[in-house]
N, C-alpha and C. Protein backbone atom coordinates (compact mmCIF):
# COMPACT_ATOMS: atom_id res chain seq x y z
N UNK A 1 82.16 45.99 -5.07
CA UNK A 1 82.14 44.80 -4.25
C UNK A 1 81.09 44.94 -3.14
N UNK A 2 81.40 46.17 -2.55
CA UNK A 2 80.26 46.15 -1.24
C UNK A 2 78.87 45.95 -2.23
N UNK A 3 78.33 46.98 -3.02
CA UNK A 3 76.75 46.97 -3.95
C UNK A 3 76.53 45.33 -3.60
N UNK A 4 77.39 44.21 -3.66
CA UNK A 4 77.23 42.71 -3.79
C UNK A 4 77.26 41.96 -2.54
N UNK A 5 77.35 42.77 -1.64
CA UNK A 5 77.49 41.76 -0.18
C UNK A 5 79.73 41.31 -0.51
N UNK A 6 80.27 41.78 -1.59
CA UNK A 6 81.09 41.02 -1.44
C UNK A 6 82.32 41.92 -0.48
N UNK A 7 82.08 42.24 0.95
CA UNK A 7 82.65 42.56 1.93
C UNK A 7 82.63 42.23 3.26
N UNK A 8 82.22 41.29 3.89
CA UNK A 8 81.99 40.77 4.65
C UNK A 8 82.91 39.90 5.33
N UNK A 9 83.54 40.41 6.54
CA UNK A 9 84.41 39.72 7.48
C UNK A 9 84.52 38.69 7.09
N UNK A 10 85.34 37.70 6.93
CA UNK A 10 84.87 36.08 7.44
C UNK A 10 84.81 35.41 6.57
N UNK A 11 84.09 36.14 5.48
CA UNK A 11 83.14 35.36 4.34
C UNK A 11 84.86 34.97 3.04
N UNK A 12 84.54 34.05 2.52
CA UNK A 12 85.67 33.38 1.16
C UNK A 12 84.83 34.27 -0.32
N UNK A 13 86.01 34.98 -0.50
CA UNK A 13 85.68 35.73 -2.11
C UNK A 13 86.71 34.97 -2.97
N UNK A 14 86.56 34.74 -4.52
CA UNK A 14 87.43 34.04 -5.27
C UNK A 14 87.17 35.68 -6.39
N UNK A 15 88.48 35.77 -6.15
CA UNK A 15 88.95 36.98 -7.84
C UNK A 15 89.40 35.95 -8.94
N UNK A 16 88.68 36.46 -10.20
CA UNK A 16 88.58 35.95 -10.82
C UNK A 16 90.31 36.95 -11.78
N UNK A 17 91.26 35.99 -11.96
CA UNK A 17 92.27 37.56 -12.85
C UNK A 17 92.99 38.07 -12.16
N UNK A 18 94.48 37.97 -12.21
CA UNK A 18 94.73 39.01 -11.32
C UNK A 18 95.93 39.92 -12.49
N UNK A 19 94.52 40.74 -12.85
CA UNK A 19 95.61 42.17 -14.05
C UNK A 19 95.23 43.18 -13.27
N UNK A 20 94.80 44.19 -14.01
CA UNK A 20 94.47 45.02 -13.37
C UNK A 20 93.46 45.70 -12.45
N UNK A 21 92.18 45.18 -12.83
CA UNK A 21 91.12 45.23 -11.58
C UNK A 21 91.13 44.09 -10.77
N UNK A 22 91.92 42.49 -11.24
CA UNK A 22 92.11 41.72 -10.38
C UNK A 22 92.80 42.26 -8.88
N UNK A 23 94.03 42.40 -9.27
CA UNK A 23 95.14 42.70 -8.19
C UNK A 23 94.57 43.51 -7.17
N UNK A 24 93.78 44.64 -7.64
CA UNK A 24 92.98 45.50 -6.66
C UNK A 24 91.68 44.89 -5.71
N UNK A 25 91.24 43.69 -6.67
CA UNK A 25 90.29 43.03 -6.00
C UNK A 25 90.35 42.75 -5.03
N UNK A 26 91.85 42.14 -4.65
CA UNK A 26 92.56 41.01 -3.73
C UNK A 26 93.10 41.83 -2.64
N UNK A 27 93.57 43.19 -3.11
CA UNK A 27 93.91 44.29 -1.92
C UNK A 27 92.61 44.44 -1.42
N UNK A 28 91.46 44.80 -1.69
CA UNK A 28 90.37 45.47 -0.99
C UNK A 28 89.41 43.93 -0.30
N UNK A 29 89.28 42.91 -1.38
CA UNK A 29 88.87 41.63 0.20
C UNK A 29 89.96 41.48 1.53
N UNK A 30 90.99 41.74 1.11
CA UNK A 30 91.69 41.50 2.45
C UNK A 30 91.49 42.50 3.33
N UNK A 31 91.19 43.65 2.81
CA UNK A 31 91.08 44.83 4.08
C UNK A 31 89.97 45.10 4.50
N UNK A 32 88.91 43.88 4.27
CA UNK A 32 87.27 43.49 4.54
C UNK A 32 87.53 42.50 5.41
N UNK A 33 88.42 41.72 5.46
CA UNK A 33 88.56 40.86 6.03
C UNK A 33 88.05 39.51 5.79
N UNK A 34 88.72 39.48 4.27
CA UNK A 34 87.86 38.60 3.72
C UNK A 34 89.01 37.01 3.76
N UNK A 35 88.45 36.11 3.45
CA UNK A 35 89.52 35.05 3.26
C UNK A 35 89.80 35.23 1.24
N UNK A 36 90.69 35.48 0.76
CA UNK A 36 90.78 35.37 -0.18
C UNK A 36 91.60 34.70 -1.15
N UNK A 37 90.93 33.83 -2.41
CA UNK A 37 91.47 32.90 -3.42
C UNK A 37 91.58 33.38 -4.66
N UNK A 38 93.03 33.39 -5.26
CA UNK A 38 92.95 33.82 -6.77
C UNK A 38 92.82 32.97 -7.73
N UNK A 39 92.08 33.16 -8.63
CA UNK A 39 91.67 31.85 -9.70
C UNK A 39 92.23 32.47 -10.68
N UNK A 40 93.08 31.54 -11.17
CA UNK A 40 93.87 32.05 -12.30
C UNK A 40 94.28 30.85 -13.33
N UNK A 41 94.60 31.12 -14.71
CA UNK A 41 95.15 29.96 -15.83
C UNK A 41 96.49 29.89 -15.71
N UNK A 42 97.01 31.20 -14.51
CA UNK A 42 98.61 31.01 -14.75
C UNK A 42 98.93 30.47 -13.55
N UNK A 43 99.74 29.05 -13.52
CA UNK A 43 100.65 29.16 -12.10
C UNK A 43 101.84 29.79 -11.68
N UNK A 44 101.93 31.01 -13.00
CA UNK A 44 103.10 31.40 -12.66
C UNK A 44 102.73 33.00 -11.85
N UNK A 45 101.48 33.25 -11.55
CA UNK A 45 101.38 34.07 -10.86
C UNK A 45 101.40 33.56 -9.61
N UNK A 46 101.13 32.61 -9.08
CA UNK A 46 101.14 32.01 -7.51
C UNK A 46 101.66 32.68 -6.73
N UNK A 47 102.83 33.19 -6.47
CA UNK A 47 103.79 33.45 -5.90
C UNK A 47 103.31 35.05 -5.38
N UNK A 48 103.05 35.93 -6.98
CA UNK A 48 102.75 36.96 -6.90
C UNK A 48 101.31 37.29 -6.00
N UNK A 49 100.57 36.40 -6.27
CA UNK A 49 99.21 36.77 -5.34
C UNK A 49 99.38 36.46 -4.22
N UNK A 50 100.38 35.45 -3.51
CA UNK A 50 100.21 34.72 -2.29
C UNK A 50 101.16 36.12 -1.87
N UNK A 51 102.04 36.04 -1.99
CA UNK A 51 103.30 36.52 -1.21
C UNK A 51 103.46 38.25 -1.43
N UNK A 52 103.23 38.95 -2.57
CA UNK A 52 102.91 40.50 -2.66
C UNK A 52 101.44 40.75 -2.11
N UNK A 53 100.41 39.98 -2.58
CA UNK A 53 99.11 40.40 -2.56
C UNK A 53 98.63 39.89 -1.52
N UNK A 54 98.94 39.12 -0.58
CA UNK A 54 98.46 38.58 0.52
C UNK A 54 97.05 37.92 0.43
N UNK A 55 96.90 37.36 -0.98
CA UNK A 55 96.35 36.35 -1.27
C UNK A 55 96.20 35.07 -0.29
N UNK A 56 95.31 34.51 0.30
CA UNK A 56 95.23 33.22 1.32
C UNK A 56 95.78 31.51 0.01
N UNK A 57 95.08 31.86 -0.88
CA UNK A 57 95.08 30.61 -1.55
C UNK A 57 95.24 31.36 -3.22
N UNK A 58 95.18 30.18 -3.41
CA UNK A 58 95.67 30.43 -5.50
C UNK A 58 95.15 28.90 -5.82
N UNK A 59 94.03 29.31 -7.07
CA UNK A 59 94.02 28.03 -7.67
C UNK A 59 94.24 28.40 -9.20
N UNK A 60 94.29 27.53 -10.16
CA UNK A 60 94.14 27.14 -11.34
C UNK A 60 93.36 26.60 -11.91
N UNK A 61 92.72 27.57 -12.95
CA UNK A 61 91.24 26.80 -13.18
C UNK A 61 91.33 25.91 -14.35
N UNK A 62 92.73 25.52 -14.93
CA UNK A 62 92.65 24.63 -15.86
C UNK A 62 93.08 23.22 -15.11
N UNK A 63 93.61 23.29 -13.91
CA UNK A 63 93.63 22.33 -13.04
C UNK A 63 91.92 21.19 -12.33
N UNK A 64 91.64 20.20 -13.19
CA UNK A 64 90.40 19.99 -12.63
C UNK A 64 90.34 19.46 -11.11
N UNK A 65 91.20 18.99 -10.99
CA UNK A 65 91.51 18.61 -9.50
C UNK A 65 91.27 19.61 -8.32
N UNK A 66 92.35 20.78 -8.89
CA UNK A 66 92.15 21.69 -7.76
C UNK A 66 90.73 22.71 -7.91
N UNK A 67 89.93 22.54 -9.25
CA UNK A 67 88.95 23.37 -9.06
C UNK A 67 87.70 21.76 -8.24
N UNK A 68 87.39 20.80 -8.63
CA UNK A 68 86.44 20.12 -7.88
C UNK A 68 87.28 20.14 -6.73
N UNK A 69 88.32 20.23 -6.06
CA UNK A 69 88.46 20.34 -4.28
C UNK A 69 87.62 21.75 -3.79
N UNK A 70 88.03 22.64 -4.52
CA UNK A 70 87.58 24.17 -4.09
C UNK A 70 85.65 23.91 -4.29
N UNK A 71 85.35 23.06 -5.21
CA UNK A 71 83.79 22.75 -5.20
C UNK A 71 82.82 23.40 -4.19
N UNK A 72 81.94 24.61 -4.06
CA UNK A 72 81.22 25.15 -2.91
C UNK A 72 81.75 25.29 -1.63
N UNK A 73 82.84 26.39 -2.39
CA UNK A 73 83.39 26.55 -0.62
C UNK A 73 83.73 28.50 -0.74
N UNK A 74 83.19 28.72 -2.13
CA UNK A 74 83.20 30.34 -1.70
C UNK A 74 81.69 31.28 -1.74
N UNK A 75 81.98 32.24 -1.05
CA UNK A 75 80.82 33.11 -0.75
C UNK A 75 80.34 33.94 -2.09
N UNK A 76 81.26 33.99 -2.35
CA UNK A 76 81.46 35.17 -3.50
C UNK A 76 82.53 35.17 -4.73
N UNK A 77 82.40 35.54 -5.65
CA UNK A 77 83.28 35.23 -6.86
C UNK A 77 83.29 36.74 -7.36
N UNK A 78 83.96 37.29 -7.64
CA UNK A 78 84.67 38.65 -8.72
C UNK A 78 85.16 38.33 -9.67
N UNK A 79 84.86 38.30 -11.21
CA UNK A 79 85.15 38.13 -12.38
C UNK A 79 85.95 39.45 -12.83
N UNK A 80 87.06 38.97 -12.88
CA UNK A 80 87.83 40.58 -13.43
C UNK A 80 88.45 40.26 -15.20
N UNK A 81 87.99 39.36 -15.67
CA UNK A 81 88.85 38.73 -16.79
C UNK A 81 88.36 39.69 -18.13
N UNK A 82 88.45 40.17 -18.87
CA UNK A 82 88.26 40.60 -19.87
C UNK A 82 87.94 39.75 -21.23
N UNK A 83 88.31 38.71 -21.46
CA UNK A 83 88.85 37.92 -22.10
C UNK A 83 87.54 36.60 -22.31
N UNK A 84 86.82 35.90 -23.01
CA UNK A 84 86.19 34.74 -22.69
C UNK A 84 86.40 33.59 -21.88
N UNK A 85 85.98 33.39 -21.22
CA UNK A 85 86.21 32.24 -20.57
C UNK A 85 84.99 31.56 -20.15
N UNK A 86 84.77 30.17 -19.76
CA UNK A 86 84.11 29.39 -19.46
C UNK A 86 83.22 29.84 -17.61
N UNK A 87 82.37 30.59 -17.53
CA UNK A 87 81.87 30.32 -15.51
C UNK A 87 80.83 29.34 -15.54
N UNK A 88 80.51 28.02 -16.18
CA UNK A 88 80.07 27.42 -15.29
C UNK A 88 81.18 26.96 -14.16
N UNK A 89 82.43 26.21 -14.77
CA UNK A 89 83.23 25.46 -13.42
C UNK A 89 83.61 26.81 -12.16
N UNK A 90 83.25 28.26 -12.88
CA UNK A 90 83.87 28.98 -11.67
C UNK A 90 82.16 29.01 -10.84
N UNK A 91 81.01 29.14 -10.96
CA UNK A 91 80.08 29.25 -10.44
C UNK A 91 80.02 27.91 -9.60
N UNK A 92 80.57 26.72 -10.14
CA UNK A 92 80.70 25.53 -9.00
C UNK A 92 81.26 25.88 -7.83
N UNK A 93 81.98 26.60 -7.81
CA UNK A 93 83.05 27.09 -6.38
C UNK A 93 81.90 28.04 -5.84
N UNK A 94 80.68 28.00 -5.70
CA UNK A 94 80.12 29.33 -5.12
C UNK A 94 79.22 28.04 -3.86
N UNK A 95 79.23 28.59 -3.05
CA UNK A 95 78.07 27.68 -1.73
C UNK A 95 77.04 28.49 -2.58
N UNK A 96 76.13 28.09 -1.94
CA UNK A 96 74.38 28.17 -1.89
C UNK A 96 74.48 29.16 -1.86
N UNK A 97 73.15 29.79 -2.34
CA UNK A 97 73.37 31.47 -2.56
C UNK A 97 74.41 32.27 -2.96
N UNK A 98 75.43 31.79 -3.19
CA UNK A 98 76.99 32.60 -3.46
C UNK A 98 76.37 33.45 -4.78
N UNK A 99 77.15 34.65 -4.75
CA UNK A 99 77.08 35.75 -5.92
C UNK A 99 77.92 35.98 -6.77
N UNK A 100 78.05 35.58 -7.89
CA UNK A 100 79.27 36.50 -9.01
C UNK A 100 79.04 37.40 -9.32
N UNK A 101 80.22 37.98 -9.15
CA UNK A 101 79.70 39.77 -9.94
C UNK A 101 81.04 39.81 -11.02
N UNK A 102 80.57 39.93 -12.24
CA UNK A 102 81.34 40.12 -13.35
C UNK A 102 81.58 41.56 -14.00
N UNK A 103 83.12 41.79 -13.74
CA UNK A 103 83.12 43.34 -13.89
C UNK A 103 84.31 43.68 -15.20
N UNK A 104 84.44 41.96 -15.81
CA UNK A 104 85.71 42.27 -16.99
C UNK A 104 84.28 41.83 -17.85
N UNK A 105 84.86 42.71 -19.10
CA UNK A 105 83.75 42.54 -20.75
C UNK A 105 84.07 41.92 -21.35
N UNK A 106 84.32 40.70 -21.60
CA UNK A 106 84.49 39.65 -22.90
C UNK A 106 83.68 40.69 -24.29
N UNK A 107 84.28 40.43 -25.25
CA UNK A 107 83.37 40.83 -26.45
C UNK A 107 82.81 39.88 -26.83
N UNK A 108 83.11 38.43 -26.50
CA UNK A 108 82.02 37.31 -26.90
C UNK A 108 81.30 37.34 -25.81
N UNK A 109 79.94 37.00 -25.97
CA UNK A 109 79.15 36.99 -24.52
C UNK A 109 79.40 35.42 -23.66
N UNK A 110 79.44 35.67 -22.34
CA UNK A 110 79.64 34.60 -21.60
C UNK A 110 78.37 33.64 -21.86
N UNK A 111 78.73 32.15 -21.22
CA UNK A 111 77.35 31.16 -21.43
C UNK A 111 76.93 30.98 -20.19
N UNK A 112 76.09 31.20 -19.78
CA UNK A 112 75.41 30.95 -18.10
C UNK A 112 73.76 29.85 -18.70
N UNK A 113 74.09 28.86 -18.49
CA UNK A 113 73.64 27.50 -18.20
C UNK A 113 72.50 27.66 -16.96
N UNK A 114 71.18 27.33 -17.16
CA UNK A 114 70.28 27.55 -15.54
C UNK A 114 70.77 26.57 -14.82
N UNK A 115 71.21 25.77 -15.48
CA UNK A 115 71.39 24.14 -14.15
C UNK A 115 72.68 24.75 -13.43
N UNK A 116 73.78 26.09 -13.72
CA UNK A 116 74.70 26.02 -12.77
C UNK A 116 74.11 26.85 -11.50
N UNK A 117 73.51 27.53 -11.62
CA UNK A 117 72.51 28.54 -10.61
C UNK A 117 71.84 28.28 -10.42
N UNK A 118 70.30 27.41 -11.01
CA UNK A 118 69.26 27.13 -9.88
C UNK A 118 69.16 26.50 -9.04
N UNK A 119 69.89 25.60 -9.16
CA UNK A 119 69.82 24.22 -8.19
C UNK A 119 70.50 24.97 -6.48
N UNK A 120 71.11 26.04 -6.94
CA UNK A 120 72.34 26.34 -5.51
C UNK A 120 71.42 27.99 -5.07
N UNK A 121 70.76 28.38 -5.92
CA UNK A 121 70.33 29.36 -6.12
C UNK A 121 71.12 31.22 -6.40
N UNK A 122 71.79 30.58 -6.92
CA UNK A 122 73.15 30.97 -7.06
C UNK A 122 72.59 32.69 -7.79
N UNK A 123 73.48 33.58 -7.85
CA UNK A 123 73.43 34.76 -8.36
C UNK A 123 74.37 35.23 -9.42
N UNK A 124 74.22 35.96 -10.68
CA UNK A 124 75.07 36.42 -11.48
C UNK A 124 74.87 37.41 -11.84
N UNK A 125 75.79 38.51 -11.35
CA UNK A 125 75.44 40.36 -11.70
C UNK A 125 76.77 40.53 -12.19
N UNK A 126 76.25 42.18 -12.81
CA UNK A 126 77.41 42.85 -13.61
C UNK A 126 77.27 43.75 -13.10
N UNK A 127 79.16 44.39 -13.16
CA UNK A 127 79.11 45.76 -12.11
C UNK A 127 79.81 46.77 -13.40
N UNK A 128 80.02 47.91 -13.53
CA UNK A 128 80.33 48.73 -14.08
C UNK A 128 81.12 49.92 -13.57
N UNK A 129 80.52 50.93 -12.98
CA UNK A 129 81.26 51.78 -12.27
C UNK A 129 79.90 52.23 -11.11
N UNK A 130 80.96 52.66 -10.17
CA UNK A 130 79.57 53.23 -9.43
C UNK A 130 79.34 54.50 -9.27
N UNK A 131 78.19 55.32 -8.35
CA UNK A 131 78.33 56.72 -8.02
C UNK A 131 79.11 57.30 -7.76
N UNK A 132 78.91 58.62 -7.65
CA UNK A 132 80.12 59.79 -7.33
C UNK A 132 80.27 59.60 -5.33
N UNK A 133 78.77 59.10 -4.65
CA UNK A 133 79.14 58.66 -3.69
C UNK A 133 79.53 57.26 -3.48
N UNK A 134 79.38 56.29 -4.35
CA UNK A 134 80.22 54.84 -4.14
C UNK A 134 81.88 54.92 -4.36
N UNK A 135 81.86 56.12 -5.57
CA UNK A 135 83.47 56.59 -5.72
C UNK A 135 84.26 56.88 -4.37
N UNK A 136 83.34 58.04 -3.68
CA UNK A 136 84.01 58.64 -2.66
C UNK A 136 83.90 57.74 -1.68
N UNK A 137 83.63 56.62 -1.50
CA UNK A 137 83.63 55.84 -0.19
C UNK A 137 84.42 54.82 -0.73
N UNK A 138 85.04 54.33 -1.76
CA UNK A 138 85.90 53.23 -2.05
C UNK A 138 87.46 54.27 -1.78
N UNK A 139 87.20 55.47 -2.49
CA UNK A 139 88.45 55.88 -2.14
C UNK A 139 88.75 56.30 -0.76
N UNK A 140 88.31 56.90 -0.01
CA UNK A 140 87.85 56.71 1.47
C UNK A 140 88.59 55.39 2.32
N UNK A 141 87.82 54.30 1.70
CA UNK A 141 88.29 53.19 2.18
C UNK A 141 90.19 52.83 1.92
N UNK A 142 90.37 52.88 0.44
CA UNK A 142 91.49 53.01 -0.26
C UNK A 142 92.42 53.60 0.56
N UNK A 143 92.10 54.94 0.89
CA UNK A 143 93.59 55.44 1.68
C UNK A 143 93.20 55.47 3.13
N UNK A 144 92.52 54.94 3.57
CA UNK A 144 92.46 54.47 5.27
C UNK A 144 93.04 53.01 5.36
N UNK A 145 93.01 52.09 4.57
CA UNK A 145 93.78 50.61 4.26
C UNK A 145 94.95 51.07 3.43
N UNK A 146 95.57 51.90 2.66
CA UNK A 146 96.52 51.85 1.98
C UNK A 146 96.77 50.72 0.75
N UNK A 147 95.35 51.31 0.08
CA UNK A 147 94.97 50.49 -1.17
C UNK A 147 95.03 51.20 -2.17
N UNK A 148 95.91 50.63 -3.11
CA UNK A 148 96.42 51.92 -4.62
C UNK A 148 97.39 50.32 -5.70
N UNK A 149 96.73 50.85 -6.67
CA UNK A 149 97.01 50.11 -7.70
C UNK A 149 98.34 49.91 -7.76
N UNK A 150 98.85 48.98 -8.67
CA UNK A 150 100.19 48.84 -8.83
C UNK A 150 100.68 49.30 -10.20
N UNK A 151 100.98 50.04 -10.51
CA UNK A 151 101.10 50.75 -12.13
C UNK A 151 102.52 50.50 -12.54
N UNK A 152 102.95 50.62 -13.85
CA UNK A 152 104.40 50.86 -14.74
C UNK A 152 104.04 52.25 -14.95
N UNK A 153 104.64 53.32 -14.32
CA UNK A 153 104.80 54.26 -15.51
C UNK A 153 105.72 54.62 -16.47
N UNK A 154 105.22 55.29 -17.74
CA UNK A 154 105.90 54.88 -18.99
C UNK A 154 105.63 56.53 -19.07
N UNK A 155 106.87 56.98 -20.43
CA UNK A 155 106.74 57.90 -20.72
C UNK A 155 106.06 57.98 -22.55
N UNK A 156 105.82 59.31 -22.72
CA UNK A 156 104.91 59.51 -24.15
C UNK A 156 105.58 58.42 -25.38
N UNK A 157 107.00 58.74 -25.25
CA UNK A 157 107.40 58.18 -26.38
C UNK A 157 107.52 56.61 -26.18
N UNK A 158 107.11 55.72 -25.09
CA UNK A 158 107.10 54.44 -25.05
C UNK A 158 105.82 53.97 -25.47
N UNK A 159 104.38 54.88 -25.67
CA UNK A 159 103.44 54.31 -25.92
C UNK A 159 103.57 53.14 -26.68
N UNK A 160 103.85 52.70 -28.41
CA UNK A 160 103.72 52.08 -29.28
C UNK A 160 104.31 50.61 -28.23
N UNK A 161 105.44 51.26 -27.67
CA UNK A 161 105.94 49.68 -27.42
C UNK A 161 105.04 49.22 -26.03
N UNK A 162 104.58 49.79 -25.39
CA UNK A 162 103.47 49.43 -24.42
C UNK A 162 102.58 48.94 -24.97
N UNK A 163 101.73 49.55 -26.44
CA UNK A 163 100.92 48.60 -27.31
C UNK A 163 101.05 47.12 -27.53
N UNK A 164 102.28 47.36 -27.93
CA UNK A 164 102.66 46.09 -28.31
C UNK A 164 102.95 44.82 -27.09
N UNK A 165 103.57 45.10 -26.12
CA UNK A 165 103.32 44.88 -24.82
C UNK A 165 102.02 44.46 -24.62
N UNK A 166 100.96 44.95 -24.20
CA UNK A 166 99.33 44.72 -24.11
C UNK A 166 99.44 43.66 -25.12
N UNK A 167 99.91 43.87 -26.24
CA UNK A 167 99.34 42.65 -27.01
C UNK A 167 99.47 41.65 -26.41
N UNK A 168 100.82 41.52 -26.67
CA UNK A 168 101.45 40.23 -25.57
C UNK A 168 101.19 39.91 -23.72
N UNK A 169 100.24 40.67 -23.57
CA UNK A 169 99.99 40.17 -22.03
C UNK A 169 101.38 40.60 -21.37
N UNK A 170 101.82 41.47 -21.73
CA UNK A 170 103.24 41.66 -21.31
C UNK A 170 103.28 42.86 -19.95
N UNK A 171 102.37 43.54 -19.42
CA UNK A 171 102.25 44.16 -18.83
C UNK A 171 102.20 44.09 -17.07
N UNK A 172 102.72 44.53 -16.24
CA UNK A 172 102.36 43.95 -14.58
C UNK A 172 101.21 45.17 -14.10
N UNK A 173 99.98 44.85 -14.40
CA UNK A 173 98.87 45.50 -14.31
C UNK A 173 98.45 46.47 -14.89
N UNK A 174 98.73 47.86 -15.00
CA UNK A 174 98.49 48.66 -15.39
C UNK A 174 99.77 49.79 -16.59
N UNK A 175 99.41 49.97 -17.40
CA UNK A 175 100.41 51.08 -17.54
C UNK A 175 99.81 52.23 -17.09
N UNK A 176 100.60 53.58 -16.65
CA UNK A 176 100.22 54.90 -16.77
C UNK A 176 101.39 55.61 -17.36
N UNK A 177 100.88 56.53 -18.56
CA UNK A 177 101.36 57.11 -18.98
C UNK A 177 101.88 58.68 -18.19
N UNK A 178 103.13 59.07 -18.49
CA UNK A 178 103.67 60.49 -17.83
C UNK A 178 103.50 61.39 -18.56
N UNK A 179 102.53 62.07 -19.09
CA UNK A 179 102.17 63.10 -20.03
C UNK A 179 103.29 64.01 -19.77
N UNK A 180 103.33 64.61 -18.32
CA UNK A 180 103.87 65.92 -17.68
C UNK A 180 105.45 65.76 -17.48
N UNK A 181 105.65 64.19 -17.91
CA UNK A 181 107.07 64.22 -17.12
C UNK A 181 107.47 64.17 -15.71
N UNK A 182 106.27 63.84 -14.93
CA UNK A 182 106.44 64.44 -13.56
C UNK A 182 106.23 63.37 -12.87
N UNK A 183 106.11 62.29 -12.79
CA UNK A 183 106.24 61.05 -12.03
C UNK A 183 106.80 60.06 -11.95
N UNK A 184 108.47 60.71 -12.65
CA UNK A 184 109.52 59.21 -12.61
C UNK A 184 109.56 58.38 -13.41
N UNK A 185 109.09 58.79 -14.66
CA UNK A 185 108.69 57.30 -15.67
C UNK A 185 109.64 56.51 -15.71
N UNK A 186 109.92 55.54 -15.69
CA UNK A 186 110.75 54.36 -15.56
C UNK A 186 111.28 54.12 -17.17
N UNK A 187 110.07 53.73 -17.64
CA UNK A 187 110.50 53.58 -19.55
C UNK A 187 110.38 54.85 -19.83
């Protein structure tokens, strides 16, 4: 996020997702001090981003209403989706100059249109992982804000049904597996 300008006091970031690099998204703009909006297809996460994640706003991007209100009113956009989806209507939500940085992999490639970016002069990057010093300064940051993922842990013999789980979107962010036995596995 920082590599993108997307840390900045003040400034409106929209997370794109909130699974598993979403949810983390939304912890680390807020402890930037960011104003932050979750764009999501589910309204049944609302609750979860506003009220656990201290999410400012929640929209729905199959909602056309609430995405033309949100129309150029964020700084910055974080794509965490894995999955295909449509960014021209999410690149509409960007002001002038606003940046997306897309850090989920669709295996179909996304469609980026010049008319949604030139006219605003808009930006579209991809992030991946960063250095061993961008590592050590996110985690840095991480446990000086008290920023740490939200995981299920599961034990060895639940894998298959965690598979199957993933299939179904059935998961609350992350699984981690308990190889050692040593962290309480729940399943």
């Amino acid at each position: 996020m920082m590599r993108h300008g997307l840390n900045e006091p003040g400034k409106h970031l929209g997370v794109v997702g909130l699974g598993g690099l979403g949810h983390v998204a939304v912890k680390f703009g807020k402890a930037f001090g960011m104003k932050v909006t979750v764009i999501s297809t589910s309204a049944s996460k609302r609750q979860e981003a506003i009220e656990n994640l201290g999410a400012d706003e929640f929209l729905i991007s199959r909602d056309e209403d609430q995405m033309k209100a949100a129309t150029g009113t964020m700084d910055g956009i974080i794509d965490t989706v894995s999955a295909w989806h449509p960014i021209t209507p999410l690149l509409a939500l960007l002001k002038p100059l606003g940046q997306m940085v897309v850090v989920g992999a669709p295996s179909k490639p996304l469609e980026l249109p010049a008319y949604a970016i030139v006219p605003g002069g808009k930006g579209v990057a991809g992030n991946n992982v960063g250095s061993v010093r961008d590592c050590q300064a996110m985690l840095e940051f991480a446990g000086k804000h008290g920023i740490g993922a939200e995981v299920e842990v599961i034990k060895m013999d639940y894998v298959n049904t965690a598979m199957e789980r993933l299939e179904k979107n059935d998961v609350r962010y992350r699984f981690v597996i308990d190889v050692a036995g040593s962290l309480g596995s729940a399943a």
